[in-house]
C-alpha atoms as a PDB file:
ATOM      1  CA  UNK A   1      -9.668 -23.684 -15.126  1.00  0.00           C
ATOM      2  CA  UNK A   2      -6.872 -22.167 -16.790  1.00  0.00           C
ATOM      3  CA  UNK A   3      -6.540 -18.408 -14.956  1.00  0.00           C
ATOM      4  CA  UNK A   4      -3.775 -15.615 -16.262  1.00  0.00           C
ATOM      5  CA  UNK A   5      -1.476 -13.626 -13.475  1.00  0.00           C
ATOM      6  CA  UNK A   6       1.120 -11.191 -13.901  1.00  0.00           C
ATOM      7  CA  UNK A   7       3.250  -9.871 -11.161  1.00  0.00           C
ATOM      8  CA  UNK A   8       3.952  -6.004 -11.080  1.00  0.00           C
ATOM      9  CA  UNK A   9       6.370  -3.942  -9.018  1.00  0.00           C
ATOM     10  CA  UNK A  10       4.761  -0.733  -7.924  1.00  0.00           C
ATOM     11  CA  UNK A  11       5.836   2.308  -6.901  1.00  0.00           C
ATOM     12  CA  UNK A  12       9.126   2.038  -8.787  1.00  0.00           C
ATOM     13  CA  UNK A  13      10.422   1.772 -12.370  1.00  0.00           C
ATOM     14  CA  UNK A  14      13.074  -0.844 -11.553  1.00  0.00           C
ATOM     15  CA  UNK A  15      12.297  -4.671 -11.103  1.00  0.00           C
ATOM     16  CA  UNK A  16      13.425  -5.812  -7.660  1.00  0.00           C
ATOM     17  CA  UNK A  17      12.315  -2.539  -5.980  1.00  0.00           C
ATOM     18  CA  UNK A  18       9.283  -1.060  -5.264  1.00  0.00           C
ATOM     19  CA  UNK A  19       6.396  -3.664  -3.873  1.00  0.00           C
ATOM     20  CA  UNK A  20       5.521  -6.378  -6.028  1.00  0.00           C
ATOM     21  CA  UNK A  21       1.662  -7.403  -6.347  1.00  0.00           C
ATOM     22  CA  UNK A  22       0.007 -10.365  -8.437  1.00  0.00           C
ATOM     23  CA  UNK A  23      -2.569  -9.503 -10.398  1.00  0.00           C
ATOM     24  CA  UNK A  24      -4.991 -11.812 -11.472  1.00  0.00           C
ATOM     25  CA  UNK A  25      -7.904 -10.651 -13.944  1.00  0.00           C
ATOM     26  CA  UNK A  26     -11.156 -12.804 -13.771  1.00  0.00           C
ATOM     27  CA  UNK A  27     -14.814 -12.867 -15.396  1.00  0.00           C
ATOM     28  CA  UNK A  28     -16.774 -13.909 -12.320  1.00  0.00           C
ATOM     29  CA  UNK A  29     -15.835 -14.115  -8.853  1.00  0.00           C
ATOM     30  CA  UNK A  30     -14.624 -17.371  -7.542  1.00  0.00           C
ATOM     31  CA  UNK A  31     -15.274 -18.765  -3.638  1.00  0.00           C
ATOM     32  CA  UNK A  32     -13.559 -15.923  -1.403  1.00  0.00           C
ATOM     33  CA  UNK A  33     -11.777 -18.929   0.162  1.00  0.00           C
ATOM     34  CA  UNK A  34     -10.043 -20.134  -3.461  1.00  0.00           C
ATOM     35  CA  UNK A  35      -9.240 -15.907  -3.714  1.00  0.00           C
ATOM     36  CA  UNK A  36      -7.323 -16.356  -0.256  1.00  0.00           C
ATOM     37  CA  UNK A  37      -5.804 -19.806  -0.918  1.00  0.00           C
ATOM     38  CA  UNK A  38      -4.394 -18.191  -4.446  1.00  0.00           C
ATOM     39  CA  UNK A  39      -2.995 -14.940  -2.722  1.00  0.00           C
ATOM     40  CA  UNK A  40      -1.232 -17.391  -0.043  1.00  0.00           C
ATOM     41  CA  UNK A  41       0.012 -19.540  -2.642  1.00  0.00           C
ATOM     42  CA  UNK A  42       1.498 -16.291  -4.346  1.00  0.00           C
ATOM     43  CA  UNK A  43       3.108 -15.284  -1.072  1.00  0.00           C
ATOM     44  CA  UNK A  44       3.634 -11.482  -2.175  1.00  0.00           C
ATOM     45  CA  UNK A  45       2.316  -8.359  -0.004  1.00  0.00           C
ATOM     46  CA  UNK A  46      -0.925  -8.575  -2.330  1.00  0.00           C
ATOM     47  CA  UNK A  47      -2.441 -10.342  -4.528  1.00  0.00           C
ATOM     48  CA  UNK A  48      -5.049  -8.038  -6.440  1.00  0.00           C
ATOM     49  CA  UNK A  49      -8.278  -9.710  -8.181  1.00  0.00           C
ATOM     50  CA  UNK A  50     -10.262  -7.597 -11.029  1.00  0.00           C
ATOM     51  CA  UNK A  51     -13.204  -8.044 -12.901  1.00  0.00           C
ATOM     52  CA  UNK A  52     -13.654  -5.215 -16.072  1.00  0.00           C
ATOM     53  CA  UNK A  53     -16.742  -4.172 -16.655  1.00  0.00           C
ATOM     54  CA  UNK A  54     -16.083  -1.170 -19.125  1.00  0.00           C
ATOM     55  CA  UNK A  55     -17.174   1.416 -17.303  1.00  0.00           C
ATOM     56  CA  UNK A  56     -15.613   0.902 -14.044  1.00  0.00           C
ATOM     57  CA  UNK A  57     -13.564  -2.222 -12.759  1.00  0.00           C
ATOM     58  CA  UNK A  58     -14.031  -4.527  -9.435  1.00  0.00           C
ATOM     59  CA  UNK A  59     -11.107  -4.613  -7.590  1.00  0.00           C
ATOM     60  CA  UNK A  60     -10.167  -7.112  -4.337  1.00  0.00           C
ATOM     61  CA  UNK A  61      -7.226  -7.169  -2.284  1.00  0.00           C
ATOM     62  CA  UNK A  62      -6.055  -9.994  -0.365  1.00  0.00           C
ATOM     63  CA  UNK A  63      -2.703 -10.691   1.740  1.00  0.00           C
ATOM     64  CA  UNK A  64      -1.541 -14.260   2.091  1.00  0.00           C
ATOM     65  CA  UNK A  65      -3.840 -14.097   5.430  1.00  0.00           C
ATOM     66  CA  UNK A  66      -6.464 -11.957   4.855  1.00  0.00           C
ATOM     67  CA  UNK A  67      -8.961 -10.118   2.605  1.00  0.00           C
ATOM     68  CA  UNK A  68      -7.964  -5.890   2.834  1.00  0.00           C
ATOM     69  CA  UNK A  69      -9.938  -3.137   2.332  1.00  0.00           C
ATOM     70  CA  UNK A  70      -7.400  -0.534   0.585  1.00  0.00           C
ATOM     71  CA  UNK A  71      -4.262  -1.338  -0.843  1.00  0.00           C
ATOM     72  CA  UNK A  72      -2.497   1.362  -2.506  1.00  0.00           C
ATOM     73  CA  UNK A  73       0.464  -0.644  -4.601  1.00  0.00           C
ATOM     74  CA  UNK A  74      -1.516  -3.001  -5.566  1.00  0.00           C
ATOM     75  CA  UNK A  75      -4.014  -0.689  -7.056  1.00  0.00           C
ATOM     76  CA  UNK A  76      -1.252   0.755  -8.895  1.00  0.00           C
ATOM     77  CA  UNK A  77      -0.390  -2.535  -9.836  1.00  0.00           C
ATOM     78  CA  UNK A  78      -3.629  -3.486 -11.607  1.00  0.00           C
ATOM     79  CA  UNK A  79      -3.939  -0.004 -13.492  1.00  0.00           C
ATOM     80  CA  UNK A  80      -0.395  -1.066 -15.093  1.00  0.00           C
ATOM     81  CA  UNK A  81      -1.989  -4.051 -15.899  1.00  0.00           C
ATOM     82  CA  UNK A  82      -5.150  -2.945 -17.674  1.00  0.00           C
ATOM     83  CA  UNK A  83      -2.829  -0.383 -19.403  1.00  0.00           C
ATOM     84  CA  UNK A  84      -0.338  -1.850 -20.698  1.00  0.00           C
ATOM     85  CA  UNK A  85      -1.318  -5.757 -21.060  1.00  0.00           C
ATOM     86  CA  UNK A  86      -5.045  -5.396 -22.052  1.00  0.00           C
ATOM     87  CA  UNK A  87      -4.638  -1.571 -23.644  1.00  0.00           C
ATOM     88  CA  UNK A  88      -7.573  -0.150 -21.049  1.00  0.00           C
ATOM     89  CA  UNK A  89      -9.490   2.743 -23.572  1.00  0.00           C
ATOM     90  CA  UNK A  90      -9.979   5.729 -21.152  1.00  0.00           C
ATOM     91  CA  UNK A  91      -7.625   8.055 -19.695  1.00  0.00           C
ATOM     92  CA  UNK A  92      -9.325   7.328 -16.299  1.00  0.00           C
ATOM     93  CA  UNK A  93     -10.008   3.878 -14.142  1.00  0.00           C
ATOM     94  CA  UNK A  94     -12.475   3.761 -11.808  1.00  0.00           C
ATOM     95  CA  UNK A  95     -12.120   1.409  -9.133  1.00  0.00           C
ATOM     96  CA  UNK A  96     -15.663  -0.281  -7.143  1.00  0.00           C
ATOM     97  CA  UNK A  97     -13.624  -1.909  -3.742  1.00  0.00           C
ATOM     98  CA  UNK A  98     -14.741  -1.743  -0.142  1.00  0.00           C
ATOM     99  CA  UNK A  99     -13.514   1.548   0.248  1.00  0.00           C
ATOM    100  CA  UNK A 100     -16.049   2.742  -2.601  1.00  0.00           C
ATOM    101  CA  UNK A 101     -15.598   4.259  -6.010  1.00  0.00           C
ATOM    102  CA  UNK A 102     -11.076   4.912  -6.366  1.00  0.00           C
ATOM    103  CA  UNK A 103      -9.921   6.599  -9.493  1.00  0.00           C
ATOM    104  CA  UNK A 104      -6.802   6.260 -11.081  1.00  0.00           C
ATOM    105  CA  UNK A 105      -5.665   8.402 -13.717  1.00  0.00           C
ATOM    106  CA  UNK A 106      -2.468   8.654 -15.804  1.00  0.00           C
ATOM    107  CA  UNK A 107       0.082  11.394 -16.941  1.00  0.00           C
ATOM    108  CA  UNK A 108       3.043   9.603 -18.791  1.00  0.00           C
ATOM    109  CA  UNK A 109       4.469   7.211 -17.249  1.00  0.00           C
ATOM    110  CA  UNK A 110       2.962   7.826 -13.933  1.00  0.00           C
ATOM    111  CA  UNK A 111      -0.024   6.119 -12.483  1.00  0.00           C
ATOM    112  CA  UNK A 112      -2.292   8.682 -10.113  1.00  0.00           C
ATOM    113  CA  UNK A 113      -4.315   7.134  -7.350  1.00  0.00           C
ATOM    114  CA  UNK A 114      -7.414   9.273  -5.573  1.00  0.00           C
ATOM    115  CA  UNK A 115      -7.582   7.965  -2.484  1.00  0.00           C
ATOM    116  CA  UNK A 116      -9.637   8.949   0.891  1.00  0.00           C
ATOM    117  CA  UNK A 117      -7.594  11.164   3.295  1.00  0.00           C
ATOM    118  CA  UNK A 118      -7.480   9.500   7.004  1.00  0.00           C
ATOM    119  CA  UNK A 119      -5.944  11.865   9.076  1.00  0.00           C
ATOM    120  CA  UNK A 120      -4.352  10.585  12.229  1.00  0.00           C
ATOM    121  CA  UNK A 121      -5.807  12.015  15.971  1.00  0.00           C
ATOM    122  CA  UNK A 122      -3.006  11.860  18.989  1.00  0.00           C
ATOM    123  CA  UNK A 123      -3.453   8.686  20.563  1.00  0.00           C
ATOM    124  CA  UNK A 124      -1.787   6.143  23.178  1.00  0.00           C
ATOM    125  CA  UNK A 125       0.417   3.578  22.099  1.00  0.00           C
ATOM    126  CA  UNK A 126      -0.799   0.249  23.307  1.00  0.00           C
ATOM    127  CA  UNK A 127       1.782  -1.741  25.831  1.00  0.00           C
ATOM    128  CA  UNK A 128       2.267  -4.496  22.995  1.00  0.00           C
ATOM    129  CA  UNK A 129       3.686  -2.123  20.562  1.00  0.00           C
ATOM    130  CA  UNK A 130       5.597  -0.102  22.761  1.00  0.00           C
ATOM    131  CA  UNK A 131       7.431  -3.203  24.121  1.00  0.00           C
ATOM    132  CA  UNK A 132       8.225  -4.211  20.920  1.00  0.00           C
ATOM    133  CA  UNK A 133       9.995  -1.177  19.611  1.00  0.00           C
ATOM    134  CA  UNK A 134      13.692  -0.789  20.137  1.00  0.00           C
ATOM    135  CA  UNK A 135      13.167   2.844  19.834  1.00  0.00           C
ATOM    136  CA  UNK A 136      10.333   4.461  21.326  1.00  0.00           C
ATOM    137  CA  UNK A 137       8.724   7.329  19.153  1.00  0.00           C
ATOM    138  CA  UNK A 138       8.151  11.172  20.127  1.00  0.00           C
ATOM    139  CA  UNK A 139       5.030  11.310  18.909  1.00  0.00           C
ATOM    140  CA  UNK A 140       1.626   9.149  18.795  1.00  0.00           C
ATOM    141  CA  UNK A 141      -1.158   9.387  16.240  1.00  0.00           C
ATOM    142  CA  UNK A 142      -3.643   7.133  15.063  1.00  0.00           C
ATOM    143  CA  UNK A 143      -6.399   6.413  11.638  1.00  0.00           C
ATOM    144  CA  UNK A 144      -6.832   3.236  10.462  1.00  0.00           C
ATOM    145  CA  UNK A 145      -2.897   2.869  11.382  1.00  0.00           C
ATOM    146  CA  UNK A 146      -0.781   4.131  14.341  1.00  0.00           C
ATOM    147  CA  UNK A 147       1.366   6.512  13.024  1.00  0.00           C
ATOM    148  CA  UNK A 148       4.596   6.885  15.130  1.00  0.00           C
ATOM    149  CA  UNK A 149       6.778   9.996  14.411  1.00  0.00           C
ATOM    150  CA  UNK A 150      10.260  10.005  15.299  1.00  0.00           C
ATOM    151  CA  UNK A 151      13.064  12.333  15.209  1.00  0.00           C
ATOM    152  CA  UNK A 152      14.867  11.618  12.640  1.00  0.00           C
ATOM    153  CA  UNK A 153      15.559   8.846   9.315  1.00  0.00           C
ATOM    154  CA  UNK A 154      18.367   7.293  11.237  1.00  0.00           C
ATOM    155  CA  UNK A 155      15.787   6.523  13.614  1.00  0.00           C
ATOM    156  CA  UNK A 156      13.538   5.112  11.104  1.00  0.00           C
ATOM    157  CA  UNK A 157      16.066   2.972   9.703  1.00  0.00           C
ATOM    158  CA  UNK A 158      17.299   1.342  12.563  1.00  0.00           C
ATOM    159  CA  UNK A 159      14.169   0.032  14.273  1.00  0.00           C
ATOM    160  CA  UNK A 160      13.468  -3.905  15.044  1.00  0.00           C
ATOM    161  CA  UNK A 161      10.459  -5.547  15.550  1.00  0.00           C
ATOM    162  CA  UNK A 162      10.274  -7.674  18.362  1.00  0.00           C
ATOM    163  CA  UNK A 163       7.325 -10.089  17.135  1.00  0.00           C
ATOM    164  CA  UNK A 164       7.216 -11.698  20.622  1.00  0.00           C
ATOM    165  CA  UNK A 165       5.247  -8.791  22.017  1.00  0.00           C
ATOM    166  CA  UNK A 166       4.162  -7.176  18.233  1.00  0.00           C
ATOM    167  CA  UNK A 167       2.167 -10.142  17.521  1.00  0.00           C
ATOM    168  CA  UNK A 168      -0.119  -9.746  20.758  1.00  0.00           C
ATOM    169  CA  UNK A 169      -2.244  -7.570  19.226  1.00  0.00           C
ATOM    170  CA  UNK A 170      -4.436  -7.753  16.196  1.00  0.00           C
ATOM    171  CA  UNK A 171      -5.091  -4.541  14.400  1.00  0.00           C
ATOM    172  CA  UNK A 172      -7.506  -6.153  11.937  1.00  0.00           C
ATOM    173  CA  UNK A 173      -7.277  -4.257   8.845  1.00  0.00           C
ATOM    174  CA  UNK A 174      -4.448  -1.647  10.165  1.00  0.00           C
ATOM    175  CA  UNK A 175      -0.376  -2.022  10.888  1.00  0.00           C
ATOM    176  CA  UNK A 176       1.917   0.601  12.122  1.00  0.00           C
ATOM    177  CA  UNK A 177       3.436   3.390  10.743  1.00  0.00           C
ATOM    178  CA  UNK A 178       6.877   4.906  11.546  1.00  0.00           C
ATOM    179  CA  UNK A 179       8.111   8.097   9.759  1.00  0.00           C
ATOM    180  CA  UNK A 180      10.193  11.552  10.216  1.00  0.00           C
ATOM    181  CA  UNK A 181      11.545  13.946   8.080  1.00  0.00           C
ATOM    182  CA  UNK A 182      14.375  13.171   5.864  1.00  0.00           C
ATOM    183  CA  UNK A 183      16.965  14.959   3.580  1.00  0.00           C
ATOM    184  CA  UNK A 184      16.338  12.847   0.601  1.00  0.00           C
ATOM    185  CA  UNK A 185      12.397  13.657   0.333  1.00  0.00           C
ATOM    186  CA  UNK A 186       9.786  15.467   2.726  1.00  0.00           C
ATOM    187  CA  UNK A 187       9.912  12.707   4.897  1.00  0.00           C
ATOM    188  CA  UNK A 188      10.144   8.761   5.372  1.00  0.00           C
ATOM    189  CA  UNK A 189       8.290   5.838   6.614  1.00  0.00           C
ATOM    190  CA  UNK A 190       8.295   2.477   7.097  1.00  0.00           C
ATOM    191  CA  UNK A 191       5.055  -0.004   7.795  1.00  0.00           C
ATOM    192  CA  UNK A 192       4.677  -3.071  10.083  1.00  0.00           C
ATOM    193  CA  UNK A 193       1.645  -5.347  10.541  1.00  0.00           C
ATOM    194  CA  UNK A 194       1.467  -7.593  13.417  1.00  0.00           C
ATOM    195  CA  UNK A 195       0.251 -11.140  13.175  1.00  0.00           C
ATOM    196  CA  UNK A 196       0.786 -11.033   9.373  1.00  0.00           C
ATOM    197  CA  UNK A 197       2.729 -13.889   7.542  1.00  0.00           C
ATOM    198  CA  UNK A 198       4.866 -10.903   5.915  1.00  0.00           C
ATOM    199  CA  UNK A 199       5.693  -8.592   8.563  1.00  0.00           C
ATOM    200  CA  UNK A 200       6.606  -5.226   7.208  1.00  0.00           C
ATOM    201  CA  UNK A 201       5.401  -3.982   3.653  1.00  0.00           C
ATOM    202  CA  UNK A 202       7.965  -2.582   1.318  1.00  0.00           C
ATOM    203  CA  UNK A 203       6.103   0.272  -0.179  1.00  0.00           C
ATOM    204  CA  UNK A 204       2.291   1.085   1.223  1.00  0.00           C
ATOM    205  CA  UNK A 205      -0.067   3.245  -0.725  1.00  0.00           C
ATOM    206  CA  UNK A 206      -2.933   3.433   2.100  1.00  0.00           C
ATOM    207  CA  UNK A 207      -0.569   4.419   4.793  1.00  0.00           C
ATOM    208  CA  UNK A 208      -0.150   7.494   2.563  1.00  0.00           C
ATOM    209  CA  UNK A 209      -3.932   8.088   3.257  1.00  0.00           C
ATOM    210  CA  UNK A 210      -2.874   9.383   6.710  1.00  0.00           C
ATOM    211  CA  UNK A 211       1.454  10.510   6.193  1.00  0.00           C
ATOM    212  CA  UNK A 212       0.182  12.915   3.398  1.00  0.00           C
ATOM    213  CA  UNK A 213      -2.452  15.005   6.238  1.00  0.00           C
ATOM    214  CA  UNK A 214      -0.200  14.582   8.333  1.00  0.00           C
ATOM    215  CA  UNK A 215       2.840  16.028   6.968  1.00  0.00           C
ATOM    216  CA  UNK A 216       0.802  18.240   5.128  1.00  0.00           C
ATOM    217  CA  UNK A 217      -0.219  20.004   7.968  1.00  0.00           C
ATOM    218  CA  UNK A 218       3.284  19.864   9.738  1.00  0.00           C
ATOM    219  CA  UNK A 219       5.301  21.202   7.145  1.00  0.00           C
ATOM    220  CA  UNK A 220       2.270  24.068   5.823  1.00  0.00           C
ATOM    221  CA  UNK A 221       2.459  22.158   1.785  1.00  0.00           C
ATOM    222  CA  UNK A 222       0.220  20.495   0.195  1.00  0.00           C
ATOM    223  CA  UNK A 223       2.741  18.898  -2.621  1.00  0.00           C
ATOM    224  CA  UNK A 224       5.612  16.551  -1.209  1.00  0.00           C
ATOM    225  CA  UNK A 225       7.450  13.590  -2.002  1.00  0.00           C
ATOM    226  CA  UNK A 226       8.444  10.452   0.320  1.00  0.00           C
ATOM    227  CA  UNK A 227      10.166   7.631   0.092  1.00  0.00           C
ATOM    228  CA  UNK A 228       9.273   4.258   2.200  1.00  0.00           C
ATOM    229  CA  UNK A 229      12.802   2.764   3.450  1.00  0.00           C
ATOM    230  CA  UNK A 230      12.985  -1.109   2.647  1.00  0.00           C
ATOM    231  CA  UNK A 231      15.335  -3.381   1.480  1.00  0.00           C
ATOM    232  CA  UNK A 232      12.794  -2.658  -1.695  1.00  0.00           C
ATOM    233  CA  UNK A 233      12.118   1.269  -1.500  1.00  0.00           C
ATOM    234  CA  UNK A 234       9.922   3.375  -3.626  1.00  0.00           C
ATOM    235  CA  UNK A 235       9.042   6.872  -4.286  1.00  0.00           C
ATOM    236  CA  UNK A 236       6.121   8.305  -4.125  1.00  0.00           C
ATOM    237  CA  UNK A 237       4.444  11.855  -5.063  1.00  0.00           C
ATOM    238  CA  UNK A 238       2.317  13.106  -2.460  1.00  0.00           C
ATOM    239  CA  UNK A 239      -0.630  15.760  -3.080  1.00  0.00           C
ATOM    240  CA  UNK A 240      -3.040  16.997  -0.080  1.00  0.00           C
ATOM    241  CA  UNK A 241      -6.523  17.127  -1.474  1.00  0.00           C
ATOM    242  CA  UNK A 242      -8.553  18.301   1.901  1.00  0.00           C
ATOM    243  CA  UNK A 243     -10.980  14.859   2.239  1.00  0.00           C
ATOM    244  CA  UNK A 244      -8.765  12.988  -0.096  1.00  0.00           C
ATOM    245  CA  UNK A 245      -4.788  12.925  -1.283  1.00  0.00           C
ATOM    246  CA  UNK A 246      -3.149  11.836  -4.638  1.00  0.00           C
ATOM    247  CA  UNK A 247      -0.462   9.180  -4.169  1.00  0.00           C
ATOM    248  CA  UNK A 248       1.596   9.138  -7.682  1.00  0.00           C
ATOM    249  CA  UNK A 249       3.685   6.290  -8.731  1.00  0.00           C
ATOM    250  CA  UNK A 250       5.790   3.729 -11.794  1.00  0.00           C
ATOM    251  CA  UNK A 251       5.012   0.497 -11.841  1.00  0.00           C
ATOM    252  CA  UNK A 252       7.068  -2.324 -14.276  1.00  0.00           C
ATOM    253  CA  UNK A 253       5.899  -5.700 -15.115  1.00  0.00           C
ATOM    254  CA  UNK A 254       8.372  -8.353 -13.664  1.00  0.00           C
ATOM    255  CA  UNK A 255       6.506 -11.537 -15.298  1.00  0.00           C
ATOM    256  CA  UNK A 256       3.570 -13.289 -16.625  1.00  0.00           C
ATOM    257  CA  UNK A 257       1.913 -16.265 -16.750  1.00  0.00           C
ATOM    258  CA  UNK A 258      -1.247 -18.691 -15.884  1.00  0.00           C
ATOM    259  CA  UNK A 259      -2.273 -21.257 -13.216  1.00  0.00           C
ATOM    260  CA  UNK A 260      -4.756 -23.707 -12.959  1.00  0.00           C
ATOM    261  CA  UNK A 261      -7.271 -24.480 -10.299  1.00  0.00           C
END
């Protein structure tokens, strides 16, 4: 079976930054094993799967371990793809995935994603985590994520992992947020998952789901931009909906192709 796959770079407009995502579209789901034996064999952040069916569009994410249920670039990613490579008809996507119906519009070059809002509670950092953090945070939240504020970019930019004591814990679906403000944007994160074959993501639409509330509320606006610090960063435009947020983004194609299973 002779399968197409293109690989995108979201959340920027420049190959080699942003977070690149395969995208592979199909006309009938395969064994959820073969999905999860393609997305290792990828070895990128994601690997989305889509099925069109005019009117709205199936959408799976999978990591090269396991099967998500929200992935912001990625999402981006595929609405590039049905754009620009198969010329998608209507102004707006709509998205069936485990985290129910997501819509994606576009304005110009800019892809708009409608996500849930997950605002983060004040929680306790478990042992694991704290031990491996070379810099301990100010504050603790948690969603689906922890979501560890700190006092400052420098801050952000300078923590290790120590994967010893990180991978202890398994946070199924979630990972770990770290963010302040910053003088380049509103503010700045970064995103770890433990136990992951990749161990921080370079740009992460769903931990947006819970840094938009957040600094929403902190800094009293509802429109901000952000930037997640990698050695691939991307920008992102932020807007605080109440129950849900807009994450705006670029995406560029950085190849095509097939495979064959």
């Amino acid at each position: 079976m002779k399968i197409n796959i293109y690989q995108v770079d979201a959340f920027t407009n420049n190959p080699f930054n942003g977070n690149p995502a395969c995208i592979v579209p199909l006309k009938k789901w395969l064994p959820d094993d073969i999905l999860l034996k393609i997305a290792a064999e990828n070895s990128v952040p994601e690997t989305a799967f889509f099925i069109d069916n005019l009117d709205y569009v199936e959408l799976r994410w999978f990591t090269p371990d396991i099967e998500i249920d929200l992935c912001g670039h990625a999402t981006l990613a595929t609405a590039h793809v049905l754009k620009t490579i198969y010329n998608y008809p209507h102004s707006q996507i709509i998205f069936n995935t485990m985290s129910g119906a997501l819509k994606v519009s576009f304005k110009k070059n800019l892809y708009f994603l409608d996500f849930p809002s997950r605002l983060p509670i004040p929680s306790v950092l478990p042992k694991e985590i704290n031990l491996s953090l070379n810099i301990k945070p100010k504050e603790v939240l948690k969603s689906r994520d922890f979501l560890l504020v700190y006092d400052s970019q420098d801050e952000i930019e300078k923590i290790k992992i120590n994967r010893y004591y990180f991978d202890k814990i398994n946070l199924g679906h979630g990972g770990v947020i770290v963010t302040s403000l910053s003088s380049e944007a509103d503010f700045v994160s970064r995103f770890f998952t433990p136990q992951a074959t990749i161990l921080e993501d370079f740009v992460t639409g769903s931990s947006h789901c819970s840094l938009i509330p957040f600094w929403a509320k902190r800094l009293k606006k509802n429109h901000l931009e952000a930037i997640q610090l990698s050695n691939r960063p991307g920008k992102l435009i932020c807007i605080n909906k109440n129950n849900r947020v807009i994450i705006g983004g670029q995406a560029v194609i950085y190849s095509r192709g097939e495979f064959y299973i």
